[in-house]
Every structure is written in structure tokens, then in C-alpha cells.
PDB file of N, CA and C in Angstrom:
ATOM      1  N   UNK A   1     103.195 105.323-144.560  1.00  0.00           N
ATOM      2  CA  UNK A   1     104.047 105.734-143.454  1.00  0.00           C
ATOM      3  C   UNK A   1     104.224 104.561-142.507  1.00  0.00           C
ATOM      4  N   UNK A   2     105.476 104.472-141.892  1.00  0.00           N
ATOM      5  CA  UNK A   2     105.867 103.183-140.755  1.00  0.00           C
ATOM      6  C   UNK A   2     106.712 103.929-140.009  1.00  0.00           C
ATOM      7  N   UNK A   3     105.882 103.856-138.528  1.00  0.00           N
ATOM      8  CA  UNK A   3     106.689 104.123-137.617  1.00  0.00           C
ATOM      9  C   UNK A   3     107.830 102.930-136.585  1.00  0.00           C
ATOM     10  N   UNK A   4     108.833 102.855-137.387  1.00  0.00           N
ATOM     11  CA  UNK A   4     109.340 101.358-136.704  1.00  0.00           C
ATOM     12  C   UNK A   4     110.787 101.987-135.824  1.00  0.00           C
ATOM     13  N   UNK A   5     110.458 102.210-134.622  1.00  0.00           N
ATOM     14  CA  UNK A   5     111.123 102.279-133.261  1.00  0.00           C
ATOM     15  C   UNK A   5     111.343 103.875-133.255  1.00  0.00           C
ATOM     16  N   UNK A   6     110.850 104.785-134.869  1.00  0.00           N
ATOM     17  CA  UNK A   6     110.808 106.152-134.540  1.00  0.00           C
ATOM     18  C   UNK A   6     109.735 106.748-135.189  1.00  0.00           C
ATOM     19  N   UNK A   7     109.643 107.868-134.599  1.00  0.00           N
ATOM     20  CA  UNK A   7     108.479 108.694-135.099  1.00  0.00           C
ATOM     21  C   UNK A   7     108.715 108.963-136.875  1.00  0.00           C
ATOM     22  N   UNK A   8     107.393 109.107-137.909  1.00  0.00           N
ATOM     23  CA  UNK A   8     107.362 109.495-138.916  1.00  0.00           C
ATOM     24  C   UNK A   8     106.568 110.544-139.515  1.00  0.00           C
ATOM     25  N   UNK A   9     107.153 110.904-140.731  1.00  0.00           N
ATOM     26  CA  UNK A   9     106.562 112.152-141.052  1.00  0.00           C
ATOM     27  C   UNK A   9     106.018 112.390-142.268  1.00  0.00           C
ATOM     28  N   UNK A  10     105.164 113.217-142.969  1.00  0.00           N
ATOM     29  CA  UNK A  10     104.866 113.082-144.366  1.00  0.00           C
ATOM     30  C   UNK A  10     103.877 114.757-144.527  1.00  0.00           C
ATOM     31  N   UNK A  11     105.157 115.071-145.499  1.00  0.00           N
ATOM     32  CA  UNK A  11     104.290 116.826-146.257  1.00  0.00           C
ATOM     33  C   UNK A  11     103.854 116.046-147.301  1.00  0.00           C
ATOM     34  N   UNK A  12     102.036 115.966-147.513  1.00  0.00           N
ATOM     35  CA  UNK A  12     101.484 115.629-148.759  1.00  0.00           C
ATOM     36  C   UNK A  12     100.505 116.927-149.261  1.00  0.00           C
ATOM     37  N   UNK A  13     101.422 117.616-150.180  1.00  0.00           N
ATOM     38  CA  UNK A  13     100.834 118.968-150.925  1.00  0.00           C
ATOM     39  C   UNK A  13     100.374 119.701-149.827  1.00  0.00           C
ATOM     40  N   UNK A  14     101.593 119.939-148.942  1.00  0.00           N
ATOM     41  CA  UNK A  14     101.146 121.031-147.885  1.00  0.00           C
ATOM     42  C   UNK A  14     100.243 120.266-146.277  1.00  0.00           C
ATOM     43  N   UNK A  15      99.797 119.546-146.943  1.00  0.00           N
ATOM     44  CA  UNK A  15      99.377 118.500-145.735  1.00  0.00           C
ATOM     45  C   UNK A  15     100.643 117.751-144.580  1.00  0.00           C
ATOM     46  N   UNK A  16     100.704 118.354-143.539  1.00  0.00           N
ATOM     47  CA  UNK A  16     101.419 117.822-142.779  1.00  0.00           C
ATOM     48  C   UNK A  16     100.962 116.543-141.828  1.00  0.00           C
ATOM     49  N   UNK A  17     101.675 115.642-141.726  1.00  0.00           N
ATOM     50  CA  UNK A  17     101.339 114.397-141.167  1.00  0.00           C
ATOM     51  C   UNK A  17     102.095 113.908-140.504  1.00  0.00           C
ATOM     52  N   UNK A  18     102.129 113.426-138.714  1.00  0.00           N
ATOM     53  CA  UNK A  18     103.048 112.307-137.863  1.00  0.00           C
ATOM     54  C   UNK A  18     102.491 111.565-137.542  1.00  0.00           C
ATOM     55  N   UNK A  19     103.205 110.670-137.915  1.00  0.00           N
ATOM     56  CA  UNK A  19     102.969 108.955-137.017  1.00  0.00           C
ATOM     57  C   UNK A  19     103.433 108.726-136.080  1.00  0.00           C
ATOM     58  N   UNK A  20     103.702 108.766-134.712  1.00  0.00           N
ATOM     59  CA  UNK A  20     104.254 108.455-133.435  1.00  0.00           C
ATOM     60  C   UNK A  20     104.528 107.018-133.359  1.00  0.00           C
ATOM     61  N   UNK A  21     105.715 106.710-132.701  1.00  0.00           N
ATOM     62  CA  UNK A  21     105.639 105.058-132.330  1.00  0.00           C
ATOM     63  C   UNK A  21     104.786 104.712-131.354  1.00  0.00           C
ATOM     64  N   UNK A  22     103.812 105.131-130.672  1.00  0.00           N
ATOM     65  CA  UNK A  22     103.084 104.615-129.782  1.00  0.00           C
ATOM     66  C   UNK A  22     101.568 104.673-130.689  1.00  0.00           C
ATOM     67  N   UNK A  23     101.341 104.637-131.924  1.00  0.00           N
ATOM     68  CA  UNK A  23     100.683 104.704-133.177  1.00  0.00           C
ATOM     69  C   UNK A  23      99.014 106.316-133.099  1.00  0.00           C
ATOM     70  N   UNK A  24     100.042 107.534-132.292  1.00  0.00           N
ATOM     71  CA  UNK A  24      99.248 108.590-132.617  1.00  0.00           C
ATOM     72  C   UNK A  24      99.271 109.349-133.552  1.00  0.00           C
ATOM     73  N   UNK A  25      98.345 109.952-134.616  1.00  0.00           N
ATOM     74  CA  UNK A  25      98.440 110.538-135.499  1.00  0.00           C
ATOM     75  C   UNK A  25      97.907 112.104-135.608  1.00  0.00           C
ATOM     76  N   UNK A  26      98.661 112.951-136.127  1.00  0.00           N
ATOM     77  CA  UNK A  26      97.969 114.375-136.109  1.00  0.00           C
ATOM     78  C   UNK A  26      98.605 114.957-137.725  1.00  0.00           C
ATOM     79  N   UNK A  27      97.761 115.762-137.778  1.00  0.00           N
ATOM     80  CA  UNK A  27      97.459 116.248-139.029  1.00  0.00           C
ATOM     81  C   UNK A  27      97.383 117.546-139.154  1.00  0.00           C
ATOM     82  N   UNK A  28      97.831 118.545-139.800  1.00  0.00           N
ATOM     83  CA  UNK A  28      97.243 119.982-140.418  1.00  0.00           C
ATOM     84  C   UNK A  28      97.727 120.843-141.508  1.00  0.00           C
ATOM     85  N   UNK A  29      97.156 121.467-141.402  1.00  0.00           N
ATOM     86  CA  UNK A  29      97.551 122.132-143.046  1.00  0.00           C
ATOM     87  C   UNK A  29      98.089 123.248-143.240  1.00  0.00           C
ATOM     88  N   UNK A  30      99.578 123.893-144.050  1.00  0.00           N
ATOM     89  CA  UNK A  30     100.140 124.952-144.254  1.00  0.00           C
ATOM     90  C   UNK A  30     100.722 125.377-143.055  1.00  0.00           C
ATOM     91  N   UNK A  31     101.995 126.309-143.045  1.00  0.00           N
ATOM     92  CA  UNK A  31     102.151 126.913-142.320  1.00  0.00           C
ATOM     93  C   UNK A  31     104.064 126.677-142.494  1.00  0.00           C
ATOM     94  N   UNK A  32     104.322 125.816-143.489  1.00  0.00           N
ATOM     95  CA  UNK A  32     105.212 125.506-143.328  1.00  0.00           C
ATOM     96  C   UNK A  32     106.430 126.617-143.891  1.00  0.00           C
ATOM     97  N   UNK A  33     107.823 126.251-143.273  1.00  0.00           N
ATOM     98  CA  UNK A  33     109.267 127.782-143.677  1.00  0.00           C
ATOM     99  C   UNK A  33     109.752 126.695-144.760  1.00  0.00           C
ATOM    100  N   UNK A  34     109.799 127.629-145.642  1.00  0.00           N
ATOM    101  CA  UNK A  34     111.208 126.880-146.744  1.00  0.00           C
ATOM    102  C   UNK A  34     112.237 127.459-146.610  1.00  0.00           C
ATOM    103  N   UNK A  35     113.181 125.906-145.956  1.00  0.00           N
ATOM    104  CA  UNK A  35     114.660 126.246-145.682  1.00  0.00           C
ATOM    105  C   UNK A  35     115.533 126.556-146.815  1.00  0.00           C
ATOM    106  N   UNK A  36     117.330 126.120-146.600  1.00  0.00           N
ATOM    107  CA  UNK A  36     117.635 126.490-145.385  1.00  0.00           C
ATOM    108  C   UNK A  36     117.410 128.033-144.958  1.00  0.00           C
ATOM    109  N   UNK A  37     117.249 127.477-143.360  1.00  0.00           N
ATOM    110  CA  UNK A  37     117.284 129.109-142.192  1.00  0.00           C
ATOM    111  C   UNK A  37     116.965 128.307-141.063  1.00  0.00           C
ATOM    112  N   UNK A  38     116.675 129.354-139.927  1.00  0.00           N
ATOM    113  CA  UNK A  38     116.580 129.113-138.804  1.00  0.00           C
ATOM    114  C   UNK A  38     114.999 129.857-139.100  1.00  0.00           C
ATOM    115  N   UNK A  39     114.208 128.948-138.268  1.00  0.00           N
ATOM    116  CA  UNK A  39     112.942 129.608-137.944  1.00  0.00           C
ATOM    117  C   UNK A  39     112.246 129.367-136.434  1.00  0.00           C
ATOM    118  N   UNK A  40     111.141 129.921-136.367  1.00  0.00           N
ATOM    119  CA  UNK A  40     110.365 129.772-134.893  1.00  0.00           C
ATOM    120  C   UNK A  40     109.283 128.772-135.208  1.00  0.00           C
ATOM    121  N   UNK A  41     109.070 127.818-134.481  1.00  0.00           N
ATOM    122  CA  UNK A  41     108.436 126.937-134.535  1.00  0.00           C
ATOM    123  C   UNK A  41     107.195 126.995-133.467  1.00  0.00           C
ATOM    124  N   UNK A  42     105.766 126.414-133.008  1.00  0.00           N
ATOM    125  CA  UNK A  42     105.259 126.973-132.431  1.00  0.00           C
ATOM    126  C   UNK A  42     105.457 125.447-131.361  1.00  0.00           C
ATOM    127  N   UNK A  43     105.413 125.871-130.153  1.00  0.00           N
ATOM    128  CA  UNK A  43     105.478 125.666-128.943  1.00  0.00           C
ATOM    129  C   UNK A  43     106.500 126.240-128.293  1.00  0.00           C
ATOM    130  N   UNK A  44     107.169 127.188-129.056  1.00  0.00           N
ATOM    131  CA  UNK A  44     108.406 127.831-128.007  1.00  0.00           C
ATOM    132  C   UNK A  44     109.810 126.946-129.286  1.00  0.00           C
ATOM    133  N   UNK A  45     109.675 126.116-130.198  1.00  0.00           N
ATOM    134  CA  UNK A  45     110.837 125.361-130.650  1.00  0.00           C
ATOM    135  C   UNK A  45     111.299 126.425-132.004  1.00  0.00           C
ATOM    136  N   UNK A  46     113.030 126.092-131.973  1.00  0.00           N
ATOM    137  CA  UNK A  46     113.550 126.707-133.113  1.00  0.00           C
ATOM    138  C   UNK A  46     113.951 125.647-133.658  1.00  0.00           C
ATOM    139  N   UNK A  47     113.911 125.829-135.284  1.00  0.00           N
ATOM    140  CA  UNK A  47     114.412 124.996-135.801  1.00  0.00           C
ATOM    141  C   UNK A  47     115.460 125.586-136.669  1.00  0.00           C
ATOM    142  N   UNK A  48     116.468 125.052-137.117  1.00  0.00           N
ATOM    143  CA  UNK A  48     118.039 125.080-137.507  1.00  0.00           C
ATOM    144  C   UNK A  48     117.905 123.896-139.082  1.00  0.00           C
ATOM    145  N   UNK A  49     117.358 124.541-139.901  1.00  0.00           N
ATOM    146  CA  UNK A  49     117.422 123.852-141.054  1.00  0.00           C
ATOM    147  C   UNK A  49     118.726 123.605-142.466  1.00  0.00           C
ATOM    148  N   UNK A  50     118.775 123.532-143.032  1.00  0.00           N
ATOM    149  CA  UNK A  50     120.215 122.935-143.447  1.00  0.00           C
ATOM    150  C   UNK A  50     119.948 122.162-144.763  1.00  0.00           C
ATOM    151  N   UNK A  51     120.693 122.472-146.276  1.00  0.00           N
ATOM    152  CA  UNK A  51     120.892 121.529-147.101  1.00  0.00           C
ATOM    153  C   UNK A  51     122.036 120.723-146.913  1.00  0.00           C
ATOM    154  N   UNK A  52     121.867 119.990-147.364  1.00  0.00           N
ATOM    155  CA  UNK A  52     122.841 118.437-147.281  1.00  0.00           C
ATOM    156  C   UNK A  52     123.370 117.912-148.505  1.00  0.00           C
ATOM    157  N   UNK A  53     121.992 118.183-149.314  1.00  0.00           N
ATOM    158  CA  UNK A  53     122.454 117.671-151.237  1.00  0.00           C
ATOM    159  C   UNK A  53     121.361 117.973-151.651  1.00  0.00           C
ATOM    160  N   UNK A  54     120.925 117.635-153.013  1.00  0.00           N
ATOM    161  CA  UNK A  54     119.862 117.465-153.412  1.00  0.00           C
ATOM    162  C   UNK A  54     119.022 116.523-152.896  1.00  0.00           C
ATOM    163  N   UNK A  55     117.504 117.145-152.654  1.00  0.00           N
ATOM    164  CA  UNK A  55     116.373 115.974-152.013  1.00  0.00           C
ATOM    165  C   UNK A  55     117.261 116.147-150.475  1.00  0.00           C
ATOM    166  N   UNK A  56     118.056 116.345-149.924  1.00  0.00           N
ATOM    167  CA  UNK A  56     118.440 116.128-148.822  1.00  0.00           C
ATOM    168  C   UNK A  56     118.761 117.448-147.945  1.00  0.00           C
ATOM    169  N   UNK A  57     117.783 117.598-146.148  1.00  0.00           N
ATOM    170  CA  UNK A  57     117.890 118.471-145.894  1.00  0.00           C
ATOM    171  C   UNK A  57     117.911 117.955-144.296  1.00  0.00           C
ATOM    172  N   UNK A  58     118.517 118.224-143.693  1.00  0.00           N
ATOM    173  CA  UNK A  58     118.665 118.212-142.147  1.00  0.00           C
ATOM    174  C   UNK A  58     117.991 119.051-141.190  1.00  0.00           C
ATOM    175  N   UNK A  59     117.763 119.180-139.935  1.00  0.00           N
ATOM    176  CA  UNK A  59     116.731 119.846-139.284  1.00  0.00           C
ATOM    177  C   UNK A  59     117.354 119.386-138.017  1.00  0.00           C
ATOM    178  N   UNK A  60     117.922 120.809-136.993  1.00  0.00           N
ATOM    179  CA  UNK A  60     118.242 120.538-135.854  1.00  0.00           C
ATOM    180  C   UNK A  60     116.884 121.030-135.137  1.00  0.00           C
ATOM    181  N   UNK A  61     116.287 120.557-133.876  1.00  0.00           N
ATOM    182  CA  UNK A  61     115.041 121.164-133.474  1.00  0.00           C
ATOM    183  C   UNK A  61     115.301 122.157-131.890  1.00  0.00           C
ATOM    184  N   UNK A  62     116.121 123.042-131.782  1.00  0.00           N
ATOM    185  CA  UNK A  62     116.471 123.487-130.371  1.00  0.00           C
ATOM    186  C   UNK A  62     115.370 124.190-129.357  1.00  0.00           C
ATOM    187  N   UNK A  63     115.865 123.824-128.183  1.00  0.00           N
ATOM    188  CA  UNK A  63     114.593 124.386-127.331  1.00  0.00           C
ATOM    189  C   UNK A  63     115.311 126.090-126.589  1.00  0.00           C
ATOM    190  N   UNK A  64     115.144 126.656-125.657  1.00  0.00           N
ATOM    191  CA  UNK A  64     114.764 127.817-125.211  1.00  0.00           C
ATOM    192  C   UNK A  64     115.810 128.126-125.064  1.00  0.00           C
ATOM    193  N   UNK A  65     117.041 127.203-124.329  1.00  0.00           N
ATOM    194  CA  UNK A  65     118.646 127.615-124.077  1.00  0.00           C
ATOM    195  C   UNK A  65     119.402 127.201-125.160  1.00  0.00           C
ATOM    196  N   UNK A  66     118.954 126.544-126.307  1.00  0.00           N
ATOM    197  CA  UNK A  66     119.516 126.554-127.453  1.00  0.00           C
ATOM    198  C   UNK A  66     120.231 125.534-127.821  1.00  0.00           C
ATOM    199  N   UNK A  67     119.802 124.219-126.442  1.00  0.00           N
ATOM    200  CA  UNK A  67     120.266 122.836-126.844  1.00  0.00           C
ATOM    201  C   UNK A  67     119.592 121.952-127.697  1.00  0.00           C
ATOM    202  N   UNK A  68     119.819 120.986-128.571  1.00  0.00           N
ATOM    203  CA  UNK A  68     119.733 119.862-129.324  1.00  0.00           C
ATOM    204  C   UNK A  68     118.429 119.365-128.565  1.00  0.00           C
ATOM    205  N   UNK A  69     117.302 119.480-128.807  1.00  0.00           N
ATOM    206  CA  UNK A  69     116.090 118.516-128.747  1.00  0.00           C
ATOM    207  C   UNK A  69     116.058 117.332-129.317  1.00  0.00           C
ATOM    208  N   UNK A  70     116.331 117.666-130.480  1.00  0.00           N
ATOM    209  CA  UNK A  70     115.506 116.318-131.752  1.00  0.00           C
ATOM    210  C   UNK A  70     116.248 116.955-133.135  1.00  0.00           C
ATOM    211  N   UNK A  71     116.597 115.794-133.734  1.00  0.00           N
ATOM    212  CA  UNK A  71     117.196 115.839-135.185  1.00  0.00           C
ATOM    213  C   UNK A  71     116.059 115.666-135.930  1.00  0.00           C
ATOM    214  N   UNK A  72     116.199 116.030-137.261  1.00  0.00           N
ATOM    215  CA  UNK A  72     115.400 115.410-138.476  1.00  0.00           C
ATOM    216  C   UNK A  72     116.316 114.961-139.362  1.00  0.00           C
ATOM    217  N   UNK A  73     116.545 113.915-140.482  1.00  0.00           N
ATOM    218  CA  UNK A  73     116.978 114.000-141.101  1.00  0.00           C
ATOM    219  C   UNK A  73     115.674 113.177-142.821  1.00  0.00           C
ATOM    220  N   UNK A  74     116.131 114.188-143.493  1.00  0.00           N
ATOM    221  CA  UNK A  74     114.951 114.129-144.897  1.00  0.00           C
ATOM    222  C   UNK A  74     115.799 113.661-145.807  1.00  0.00           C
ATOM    223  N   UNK A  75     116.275 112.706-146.044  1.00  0.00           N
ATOM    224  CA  UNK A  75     117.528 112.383-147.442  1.00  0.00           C
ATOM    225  C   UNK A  75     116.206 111.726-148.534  1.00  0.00           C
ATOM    226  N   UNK A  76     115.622 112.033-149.147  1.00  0.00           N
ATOM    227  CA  UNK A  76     114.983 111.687-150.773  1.00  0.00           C
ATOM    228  C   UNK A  76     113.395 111.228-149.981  1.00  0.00           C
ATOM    229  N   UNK A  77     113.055 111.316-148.502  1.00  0.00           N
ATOM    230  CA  UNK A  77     111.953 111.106-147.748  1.00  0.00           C
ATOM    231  C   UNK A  77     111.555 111.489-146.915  1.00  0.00           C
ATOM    232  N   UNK A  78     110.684 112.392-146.194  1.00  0.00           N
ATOM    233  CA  UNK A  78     109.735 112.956-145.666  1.00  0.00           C
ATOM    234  C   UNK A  78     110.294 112.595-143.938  1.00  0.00           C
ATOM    235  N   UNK A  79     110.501 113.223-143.123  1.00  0.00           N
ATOM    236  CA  UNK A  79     110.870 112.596-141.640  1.00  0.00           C
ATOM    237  C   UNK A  79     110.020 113.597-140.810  1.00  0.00           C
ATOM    238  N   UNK A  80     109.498 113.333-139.459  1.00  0.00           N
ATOM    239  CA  UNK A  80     109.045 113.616-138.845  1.00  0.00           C
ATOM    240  C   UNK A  80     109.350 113.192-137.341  1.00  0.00           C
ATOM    241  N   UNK A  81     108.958 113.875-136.137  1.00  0.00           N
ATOM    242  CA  UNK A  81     108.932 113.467-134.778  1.00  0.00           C
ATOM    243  C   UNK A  81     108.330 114.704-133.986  1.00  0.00           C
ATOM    244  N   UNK A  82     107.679 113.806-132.956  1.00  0.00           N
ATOM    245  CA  UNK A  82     106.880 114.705-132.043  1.00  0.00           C
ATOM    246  C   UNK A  82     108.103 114.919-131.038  1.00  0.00           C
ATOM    247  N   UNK A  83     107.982 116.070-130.424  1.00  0.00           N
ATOM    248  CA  UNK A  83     108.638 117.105-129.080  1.00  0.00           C
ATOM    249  C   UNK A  83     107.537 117.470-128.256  1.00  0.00           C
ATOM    250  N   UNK A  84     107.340 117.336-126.948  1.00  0.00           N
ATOM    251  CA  UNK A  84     106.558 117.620-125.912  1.00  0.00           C
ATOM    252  C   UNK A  84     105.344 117.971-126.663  1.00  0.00           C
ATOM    253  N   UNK A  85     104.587 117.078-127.356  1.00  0.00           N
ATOM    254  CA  UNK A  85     103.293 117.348-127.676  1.00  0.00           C
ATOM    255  C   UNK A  85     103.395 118.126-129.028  1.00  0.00           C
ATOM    256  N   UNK A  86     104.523 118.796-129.455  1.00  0.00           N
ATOM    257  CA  UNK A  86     104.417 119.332-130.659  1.00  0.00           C
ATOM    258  C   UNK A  86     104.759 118.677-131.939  1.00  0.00           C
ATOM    259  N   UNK A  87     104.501 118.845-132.865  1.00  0.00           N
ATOM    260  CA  UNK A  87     104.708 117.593-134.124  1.00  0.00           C
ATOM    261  C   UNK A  87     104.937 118.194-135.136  1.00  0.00           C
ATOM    262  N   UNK A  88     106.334 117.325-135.959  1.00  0.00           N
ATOM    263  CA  UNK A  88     107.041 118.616-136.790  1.00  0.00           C
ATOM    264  C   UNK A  88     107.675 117.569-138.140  1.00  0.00           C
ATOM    265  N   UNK A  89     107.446 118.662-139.489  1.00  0.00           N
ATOM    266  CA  UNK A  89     107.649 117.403-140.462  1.00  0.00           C
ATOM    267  C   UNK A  89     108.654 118.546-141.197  1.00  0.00           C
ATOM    268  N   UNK A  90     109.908 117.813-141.632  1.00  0.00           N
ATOM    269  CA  UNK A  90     110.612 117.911-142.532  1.00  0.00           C
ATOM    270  C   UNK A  90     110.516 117.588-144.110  1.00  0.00           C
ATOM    271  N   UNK A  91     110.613 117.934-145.134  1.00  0.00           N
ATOM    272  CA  UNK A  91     110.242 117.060-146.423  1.00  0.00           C
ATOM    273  C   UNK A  91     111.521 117.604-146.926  1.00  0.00           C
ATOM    274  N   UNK A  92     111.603 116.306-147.871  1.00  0.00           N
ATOM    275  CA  UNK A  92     113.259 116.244-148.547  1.00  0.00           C
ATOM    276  C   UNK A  92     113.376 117.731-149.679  1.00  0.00           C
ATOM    277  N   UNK A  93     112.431 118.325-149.652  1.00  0.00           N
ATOM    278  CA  UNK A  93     112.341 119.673-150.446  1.00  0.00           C
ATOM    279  C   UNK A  93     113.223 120.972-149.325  1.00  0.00           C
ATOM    280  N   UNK A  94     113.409 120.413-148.307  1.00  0.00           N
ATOM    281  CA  UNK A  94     113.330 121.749-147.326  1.00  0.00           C
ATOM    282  C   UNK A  94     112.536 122.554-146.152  1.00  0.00           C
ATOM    283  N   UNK A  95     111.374 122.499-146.603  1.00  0.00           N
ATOM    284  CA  UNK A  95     110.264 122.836-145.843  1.00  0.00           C
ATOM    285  C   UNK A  95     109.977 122.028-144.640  1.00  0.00           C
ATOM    286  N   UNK A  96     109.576 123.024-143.565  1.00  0.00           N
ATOM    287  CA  UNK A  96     109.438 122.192-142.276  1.00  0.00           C
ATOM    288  C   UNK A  96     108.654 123.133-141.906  1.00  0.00           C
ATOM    289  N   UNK A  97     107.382 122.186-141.338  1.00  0.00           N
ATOM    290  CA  UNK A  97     106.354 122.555-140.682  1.00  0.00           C
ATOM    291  C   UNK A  97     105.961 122.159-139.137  1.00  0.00           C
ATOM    292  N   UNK A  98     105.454 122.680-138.264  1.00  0.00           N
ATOM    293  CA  UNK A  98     105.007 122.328-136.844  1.00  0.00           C
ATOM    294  C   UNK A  98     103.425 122.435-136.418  1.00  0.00           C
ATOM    295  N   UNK A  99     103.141 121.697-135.644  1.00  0.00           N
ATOM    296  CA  UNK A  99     101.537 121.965-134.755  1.00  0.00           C
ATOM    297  C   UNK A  99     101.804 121.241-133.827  1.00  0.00           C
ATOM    298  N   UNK A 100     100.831 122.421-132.615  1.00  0.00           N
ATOM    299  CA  UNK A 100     100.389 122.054-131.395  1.00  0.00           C
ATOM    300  C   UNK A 100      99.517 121.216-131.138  1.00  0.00           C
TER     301      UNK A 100
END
């Protein structure tokens, strides 16, 4: 994983993983929605998931009034980024997971 000027992400067999650009790391296991759908994410975040192609899946991350937080985008690789302390991984399968 390289976090170079953005946050990164990595589902390894259910293992969720972010790399922050300020080089913090958090970790946990399961819990993740297989898209596409819209799901509840935990800190209060929805996420707005989306196929794109094969291996390729998009991830809008909205907060409480239903504006644009944070994008994901997963094209054939794993993306990730932290939101107010919460940390959220996309994998080019679909699945997107969160922790507090």
C-alpha cells in the first residue's frame, strides 16, 4: 500500500485496511455490504455504491443532509479514505466496508 498525497485502502480476505497520508493505520475485520446499493455506514455515513465495469466500482460517501463527503474510486484496485475519524475501504469486487 502507498499513500502518495491520498489516503489508501486494502480488503485482504475480509481484512480491512487504511493508510492515511499523514502515515496512520487502522485495521478490522468483516462487516463489509456487497454493492451495488446504498448502505449505512457506521459513524452516521451513507454510502452510494455503484458498478462502473468489471473489477470497477465507485463509492459516493454522503453525510447526514445528503451531500458529497468523499469519493472512492476501485477500478482493478482496492481504494480507501478516512472521514472524520472513520475509515472506509472499497475493493474492486464491490464490497465496502467502514470502522470507527
Amino acid at each position: 500500500m502507498e499513500a502518495n498525497h491520498q489516503d489508501a485502502g486494502l480488503d485482504a480476505n475480509d481484512m480491512f485496511i487504511v493508510l492515511t497520508q499523514d502515515s496512520r493505520v487502522q485495521s478490522w475485520m468483516g462487516g463489509g455490504h456487497e454493492g451495488p446499493g446504498i448502505f449505512k455506514l457506521m459513524g452516521g455515513w451513507t454510502a452510494k455504491v455503484t458498478k462502473v465495469g468489471e473489477d470497477h466500482y465507485r463509492a459516493r460517501i454522503l453525510g447526514d443532509a445528503g451531500g458529497v463527503s468523499a469519493s472512492l474510486d476501485a477500478n482493478e484496485h482496492d481504494a480507501g479514505v478516512e472521514v472524520n475519524r472513520v475509515y472506509i475501504v472499497l475493493n474492486a469486487g464491490g464490497v465496502i466496508g467502514a470502522h470507527v
